[in-house]
Every structure is written in structure tokens, then in C-alpha cells.
PDB file of N, CA and C in Angstrom:
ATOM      1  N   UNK A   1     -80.729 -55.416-119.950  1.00  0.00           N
ATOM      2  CA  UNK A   1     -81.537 -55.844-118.834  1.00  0.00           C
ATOM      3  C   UNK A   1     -80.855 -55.398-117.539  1.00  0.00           C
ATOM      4  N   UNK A   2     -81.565 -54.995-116.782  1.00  0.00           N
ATOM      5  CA  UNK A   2     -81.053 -54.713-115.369  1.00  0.00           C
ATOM      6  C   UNK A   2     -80.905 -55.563-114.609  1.00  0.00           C
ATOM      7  N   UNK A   3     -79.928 -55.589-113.686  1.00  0.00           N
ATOM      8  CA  UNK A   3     -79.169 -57.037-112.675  1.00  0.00           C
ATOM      9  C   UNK A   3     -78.992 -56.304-111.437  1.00  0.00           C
ATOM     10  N   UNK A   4     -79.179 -57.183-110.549  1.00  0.00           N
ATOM     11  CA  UNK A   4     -79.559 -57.051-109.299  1.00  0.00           C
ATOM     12  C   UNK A   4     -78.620 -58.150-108.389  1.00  0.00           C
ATOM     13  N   UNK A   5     -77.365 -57.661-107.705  1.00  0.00           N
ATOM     14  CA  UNK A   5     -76.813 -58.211-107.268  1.00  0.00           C
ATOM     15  C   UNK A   5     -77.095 -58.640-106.092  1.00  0.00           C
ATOM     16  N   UNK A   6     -77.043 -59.730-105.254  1.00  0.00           N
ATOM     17  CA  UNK A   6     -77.258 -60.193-104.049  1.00  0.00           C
ATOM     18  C   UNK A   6     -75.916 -60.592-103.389  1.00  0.00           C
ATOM     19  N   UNK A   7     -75.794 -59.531-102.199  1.00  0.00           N
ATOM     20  CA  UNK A   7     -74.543 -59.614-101.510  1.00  0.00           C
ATOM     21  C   UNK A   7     -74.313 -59.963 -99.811  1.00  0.00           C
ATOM     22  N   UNK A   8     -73.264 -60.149 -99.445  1.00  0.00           N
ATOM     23  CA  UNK A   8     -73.135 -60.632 -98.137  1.00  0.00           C
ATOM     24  C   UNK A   8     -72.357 -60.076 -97.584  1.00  0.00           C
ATOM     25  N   UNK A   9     -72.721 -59.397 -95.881  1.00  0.00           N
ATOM     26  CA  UNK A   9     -71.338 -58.454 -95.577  1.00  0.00           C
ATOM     27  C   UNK A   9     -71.747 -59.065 -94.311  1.00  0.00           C
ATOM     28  N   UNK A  10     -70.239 -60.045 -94.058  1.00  0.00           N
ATOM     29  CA  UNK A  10     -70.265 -60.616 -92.645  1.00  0.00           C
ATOM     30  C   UNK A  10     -69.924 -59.595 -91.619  1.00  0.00           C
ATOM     31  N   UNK A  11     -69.290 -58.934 -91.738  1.00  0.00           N
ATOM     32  CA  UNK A  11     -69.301 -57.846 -90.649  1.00  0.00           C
ATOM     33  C   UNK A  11     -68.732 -56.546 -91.005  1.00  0.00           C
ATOM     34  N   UNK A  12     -68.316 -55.228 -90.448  1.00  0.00           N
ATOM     35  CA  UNK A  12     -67.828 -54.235 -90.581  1.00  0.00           C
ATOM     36  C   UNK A  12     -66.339 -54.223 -91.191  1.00  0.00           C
ATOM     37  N   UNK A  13     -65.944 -54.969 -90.560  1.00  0.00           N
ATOM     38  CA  UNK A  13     -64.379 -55.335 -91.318  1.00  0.00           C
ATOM     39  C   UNK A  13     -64.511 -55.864 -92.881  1.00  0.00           C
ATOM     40  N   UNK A  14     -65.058 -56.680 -93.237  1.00  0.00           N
ATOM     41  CA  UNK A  14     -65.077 -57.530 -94.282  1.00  0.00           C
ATOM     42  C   UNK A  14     -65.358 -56.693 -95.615  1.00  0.00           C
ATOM     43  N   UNK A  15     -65.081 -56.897 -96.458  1.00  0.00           N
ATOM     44  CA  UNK A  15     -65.625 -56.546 -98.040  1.00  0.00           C
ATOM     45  C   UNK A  15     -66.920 -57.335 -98.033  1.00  0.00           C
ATOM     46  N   UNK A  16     -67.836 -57.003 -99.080  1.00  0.00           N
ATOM     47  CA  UNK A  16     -69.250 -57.673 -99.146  1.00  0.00           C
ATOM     48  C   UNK A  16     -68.981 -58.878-100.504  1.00  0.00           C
ATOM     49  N   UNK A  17     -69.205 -59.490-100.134  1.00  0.00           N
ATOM     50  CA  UNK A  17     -69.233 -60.934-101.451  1.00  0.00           C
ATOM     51  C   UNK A  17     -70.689 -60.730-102.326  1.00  0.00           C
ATOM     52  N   UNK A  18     -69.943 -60.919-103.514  1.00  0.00           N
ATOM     53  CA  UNK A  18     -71.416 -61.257-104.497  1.00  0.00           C
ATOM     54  C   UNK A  18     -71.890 -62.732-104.213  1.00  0.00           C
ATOM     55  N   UNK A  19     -72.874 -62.677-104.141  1.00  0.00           N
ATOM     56  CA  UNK A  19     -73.743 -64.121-103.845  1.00  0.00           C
ATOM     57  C   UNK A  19     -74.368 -64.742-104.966  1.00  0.00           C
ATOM     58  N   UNK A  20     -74.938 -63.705-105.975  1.00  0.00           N
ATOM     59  CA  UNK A  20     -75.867 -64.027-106.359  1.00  0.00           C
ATOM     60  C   UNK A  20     -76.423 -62.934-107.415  1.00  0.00           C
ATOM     61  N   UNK A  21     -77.096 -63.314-109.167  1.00  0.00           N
ATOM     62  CA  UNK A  21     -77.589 -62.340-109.714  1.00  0.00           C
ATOM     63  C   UNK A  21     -79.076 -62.209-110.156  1.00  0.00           C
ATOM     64  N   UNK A  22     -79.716 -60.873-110.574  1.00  0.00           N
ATOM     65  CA  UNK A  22     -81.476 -61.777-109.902  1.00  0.00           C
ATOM     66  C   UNK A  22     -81.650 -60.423-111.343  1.00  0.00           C
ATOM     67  N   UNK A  23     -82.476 -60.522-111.717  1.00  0.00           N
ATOM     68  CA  UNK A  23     -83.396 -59.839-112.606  1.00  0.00           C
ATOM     69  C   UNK A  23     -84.601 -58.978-112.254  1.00  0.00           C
ATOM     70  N   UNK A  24     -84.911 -58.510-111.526  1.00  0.00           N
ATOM     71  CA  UNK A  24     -85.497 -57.789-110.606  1.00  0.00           C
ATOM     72  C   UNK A  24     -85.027 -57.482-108.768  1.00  0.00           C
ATOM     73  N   UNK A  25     -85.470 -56.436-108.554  1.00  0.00           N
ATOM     74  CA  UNK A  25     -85.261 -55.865-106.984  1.00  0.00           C
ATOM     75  C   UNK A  25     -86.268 -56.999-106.475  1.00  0.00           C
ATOM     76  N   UNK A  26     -87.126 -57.227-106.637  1.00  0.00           N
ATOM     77  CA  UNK A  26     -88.586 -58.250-106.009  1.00  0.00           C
ATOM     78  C   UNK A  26     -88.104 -59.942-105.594  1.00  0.00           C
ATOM     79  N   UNK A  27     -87.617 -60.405-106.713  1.00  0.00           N
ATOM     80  CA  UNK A  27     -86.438 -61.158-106.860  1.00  0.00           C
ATOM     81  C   UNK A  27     -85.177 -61.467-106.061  1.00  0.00           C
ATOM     82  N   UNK A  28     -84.448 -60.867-106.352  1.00  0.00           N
ATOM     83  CA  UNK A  28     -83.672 -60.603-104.923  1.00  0.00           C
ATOM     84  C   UNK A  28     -83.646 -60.129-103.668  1.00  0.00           C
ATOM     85  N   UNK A  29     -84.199 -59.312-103.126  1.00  0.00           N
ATOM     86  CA  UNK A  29     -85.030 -59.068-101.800  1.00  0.00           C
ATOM     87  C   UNK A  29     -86.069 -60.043-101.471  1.00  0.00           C
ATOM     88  N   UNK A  30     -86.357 -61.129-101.980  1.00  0.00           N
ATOM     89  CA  UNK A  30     -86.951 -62.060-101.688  1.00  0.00           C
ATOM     90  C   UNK A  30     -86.071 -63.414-101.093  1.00  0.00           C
ATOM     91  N   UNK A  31     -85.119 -63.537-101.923  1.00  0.00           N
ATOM     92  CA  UNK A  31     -83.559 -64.067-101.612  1.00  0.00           C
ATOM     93  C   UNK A  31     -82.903 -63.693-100.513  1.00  0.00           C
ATOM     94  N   UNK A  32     -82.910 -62.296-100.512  1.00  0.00           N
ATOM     95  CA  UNK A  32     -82.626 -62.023 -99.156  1.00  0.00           C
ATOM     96  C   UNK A  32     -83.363 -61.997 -98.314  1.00  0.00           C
ATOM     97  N   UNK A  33     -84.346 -62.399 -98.223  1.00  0.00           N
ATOM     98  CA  UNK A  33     -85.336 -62.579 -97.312  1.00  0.00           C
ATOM     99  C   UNK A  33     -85.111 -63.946 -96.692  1.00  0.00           C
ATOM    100  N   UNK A  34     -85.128 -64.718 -97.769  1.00  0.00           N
ATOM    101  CA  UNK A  34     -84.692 -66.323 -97.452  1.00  0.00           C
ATOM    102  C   UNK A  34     -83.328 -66.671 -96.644  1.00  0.00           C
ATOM    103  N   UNK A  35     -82.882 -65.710 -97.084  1.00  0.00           N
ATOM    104  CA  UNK A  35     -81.282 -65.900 -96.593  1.00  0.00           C
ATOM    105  C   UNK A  35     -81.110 -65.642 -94.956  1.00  0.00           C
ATOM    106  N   UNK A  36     -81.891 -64.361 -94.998  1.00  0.00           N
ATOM    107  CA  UNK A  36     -81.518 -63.894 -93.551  1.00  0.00           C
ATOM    108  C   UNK A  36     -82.247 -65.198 -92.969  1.00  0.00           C
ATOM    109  N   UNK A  37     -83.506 -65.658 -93.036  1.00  0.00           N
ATOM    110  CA  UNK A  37     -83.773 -66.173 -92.307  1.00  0.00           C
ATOM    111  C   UNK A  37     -83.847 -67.702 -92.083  1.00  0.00           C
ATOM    112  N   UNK A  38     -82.522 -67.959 -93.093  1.00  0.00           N
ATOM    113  CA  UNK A  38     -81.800 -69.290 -92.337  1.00  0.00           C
ATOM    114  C   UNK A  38     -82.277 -70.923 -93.355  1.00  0.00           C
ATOM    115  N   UNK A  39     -83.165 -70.027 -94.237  1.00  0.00           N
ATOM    116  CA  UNK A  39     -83.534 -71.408 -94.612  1.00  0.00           C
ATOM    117  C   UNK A  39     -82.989 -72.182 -96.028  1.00  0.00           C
ATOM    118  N   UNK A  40     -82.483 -71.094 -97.043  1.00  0.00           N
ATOM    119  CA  UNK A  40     -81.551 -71.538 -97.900  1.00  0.00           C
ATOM    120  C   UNK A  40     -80.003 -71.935 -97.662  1.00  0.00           C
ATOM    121  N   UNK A  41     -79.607 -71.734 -96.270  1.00  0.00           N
ATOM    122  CA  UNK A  41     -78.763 -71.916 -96.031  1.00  0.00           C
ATOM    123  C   UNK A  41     -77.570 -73.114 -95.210  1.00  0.00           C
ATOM    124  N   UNK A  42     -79.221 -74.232 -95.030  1.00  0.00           N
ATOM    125  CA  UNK A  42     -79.688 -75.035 -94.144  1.00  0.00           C
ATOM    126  C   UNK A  42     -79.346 -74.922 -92.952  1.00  0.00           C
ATOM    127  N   UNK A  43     -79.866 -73.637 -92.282  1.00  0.00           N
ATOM    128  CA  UNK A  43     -80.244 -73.218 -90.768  1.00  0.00           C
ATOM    129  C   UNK A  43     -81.279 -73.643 -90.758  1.00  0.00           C
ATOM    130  N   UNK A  44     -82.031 -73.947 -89.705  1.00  0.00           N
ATOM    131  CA  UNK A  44     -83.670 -74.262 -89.406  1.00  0.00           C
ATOM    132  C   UNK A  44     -83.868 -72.887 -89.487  1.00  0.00           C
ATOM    133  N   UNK A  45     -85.508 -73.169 -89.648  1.00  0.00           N
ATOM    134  CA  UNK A  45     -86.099 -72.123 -90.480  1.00  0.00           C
ATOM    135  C   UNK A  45     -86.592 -71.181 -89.185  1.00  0.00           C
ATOM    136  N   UNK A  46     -86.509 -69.948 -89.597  1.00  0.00           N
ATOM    137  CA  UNK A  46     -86.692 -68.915 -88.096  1.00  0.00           C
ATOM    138  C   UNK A  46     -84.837 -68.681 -87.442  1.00  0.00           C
ATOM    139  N   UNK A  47     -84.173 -69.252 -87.903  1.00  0.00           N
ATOM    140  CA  UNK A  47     -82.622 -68.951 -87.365  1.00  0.00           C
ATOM    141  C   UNK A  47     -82.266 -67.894 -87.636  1.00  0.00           C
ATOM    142  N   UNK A  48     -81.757 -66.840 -87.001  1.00  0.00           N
ATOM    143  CA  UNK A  48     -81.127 -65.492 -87.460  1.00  0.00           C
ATOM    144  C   UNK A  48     -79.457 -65.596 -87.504  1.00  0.00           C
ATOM    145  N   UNK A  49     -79.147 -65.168 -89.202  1.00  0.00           N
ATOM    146  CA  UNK A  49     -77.501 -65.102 -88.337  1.00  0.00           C
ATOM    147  C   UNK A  49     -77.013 -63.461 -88.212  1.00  0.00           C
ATOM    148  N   UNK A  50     -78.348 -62.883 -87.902  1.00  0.00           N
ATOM    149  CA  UNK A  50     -77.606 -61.297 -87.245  1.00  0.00           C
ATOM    150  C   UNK A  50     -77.435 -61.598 -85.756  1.00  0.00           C
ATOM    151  N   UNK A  51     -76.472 -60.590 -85.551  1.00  0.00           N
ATOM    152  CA  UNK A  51     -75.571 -59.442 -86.273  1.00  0.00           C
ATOM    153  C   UNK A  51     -74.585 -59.494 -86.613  1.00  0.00           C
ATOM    154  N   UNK A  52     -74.363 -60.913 -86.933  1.00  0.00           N
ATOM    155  CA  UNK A  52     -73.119 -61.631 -88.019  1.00  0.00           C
ATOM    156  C   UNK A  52     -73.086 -61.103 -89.448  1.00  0.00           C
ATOM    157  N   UNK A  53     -74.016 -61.317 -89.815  1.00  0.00           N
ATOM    158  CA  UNK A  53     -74.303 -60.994 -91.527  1.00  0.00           C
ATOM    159  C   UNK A  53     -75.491 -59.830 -91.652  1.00  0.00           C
ATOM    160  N   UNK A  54     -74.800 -59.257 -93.161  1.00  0.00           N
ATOM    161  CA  UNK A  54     -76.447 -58.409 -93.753  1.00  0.00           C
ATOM    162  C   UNK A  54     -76.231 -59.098 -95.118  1.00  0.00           C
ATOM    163  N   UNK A  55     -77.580 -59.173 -95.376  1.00  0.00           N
ATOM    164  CA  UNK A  55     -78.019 -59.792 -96.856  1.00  0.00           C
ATOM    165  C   UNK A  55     -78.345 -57.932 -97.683  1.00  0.00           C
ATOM    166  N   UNK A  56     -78.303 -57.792 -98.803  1.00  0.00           N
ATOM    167  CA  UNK A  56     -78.384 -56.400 -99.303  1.00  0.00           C
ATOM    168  C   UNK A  56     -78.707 -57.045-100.797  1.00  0.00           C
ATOM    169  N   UNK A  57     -79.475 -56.091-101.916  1.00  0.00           N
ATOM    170  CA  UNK A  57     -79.475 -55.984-103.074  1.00  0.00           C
ATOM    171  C   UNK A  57     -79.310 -54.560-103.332  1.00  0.00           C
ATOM    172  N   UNK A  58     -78.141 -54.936-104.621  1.00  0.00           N
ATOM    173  CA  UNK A  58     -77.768 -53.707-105.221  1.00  0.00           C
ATOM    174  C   UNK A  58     -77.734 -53.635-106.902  1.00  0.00           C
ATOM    175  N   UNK A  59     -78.274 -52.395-107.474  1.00  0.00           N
ATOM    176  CA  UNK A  59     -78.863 -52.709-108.598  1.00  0.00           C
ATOM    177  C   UNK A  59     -77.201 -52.261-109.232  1.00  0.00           C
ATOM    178  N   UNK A  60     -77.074 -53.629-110.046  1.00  0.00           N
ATOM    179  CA  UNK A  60     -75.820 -53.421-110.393  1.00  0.00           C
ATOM    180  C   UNK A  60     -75.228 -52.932-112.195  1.00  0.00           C
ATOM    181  N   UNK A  61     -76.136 -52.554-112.257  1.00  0.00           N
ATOM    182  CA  UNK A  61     -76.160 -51.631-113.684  1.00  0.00           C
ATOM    183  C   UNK A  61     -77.348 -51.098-114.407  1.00  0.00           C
ATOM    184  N   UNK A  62     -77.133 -50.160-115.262  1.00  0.00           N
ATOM    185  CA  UNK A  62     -78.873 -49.462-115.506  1.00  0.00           C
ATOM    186  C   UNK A  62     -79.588 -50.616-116.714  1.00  0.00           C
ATOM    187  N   UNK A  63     -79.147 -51.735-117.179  1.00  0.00           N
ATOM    188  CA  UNK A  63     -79.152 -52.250-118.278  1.00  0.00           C
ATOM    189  C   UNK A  63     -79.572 -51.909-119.724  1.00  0.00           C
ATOM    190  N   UNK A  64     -78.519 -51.019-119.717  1.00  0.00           N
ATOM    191  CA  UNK A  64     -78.286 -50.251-121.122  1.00  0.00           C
ATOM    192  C   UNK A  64     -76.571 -51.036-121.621  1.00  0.00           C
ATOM    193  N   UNK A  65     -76.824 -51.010-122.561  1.00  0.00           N
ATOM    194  CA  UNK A  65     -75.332 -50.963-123.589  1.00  0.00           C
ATOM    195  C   UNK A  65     -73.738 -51.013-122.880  1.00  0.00           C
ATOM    196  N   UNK A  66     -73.190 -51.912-122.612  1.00  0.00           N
ATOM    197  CA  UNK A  66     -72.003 -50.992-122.155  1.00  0.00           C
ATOM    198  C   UNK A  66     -71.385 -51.288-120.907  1.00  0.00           C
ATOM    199  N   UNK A  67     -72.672 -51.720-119.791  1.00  0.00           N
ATOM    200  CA  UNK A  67     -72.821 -51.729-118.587  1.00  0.00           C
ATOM    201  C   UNK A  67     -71.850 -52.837-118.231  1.00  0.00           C
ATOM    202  N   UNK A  68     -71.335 -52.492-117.037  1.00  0.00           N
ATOM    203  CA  UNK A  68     -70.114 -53.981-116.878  1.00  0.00           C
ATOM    204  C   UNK A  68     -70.579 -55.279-116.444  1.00  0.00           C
ATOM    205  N   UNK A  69     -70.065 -56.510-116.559  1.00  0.00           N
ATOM    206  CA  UNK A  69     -70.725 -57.720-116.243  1.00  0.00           C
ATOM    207  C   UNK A  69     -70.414 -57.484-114.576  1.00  0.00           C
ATOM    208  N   UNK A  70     -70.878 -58.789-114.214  1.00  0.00           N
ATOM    209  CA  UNK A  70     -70.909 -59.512-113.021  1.00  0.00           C
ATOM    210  C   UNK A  70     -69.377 -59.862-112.920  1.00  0.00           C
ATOM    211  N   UNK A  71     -69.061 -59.876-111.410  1.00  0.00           N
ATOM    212  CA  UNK A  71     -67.811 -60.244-110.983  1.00  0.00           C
ATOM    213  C   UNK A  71     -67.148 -61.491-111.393  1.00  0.00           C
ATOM    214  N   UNK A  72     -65.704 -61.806-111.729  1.00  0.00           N
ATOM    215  CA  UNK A  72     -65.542 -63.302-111.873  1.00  0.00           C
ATOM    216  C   UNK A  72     -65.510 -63.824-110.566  1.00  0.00           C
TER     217      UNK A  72
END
């Protein structure tokens, strides 16, 4: 199965954190949708925290055989 990582890159300096694993691109870009805009995060809803953060999905293996897990 293919996995779809949901990540967080507080700024240019930083490494990006795994957040999160989703089973579709639709799925997670939906997550990140939520995210940016404050409401899973308990920001009021409409809060931006750019240009602090980017929310991103990255397809994190082809889900074939083999493929490496998720981060510990």
C-alpha cells in the first residue's frame, strides 16, 4: 500500500518532522489543509501560522515489497 507522509517544516533552518501517515495524497492534503489553517491545532479557525510553517505531503514509498517503514 502506498503511504503518504504528512510533514512540518517550521522554517528554512529546521529539518521537516513527520506528523503524520495517510493512505492516499487526497487524505493528506486535506490534513494539510486543516493544519495550515489552524483548526486541528486549536488555533481559531481562519488563523494562519505562515510564514512560520509549511504543511507538505510526500509520497513516502511506491507500496510494493520492500519499501521502508515510517520513521520511529
Amino acid at each position: 500500500m502506498v503511504v503518504f507522509w504528512l510533514v512540518l517544516a517550521m522554517n528554512a533552518s529546521n529539518y521537516p518532522l513527520h506528523v503524520g501517515n495517510f493512505p492516499g495524497l487526497d487524505t493528506c492534503e486535506k490534513a494539510a489543509t486543516e493544519m495550515r489553517r489552524g483548526s486541528a491545532s486549536g488555533l481559531k479557525t481562519g488563523t494562519s501560522m505562515a510564514p512560520y510553517s509549511t504543511w507538505a505531503c510526500v509520497q513516502a514509498n511506491t507500496g510494493k515489497a520492500g519499501d521502508p517503514g515510517p520513521p520511529d
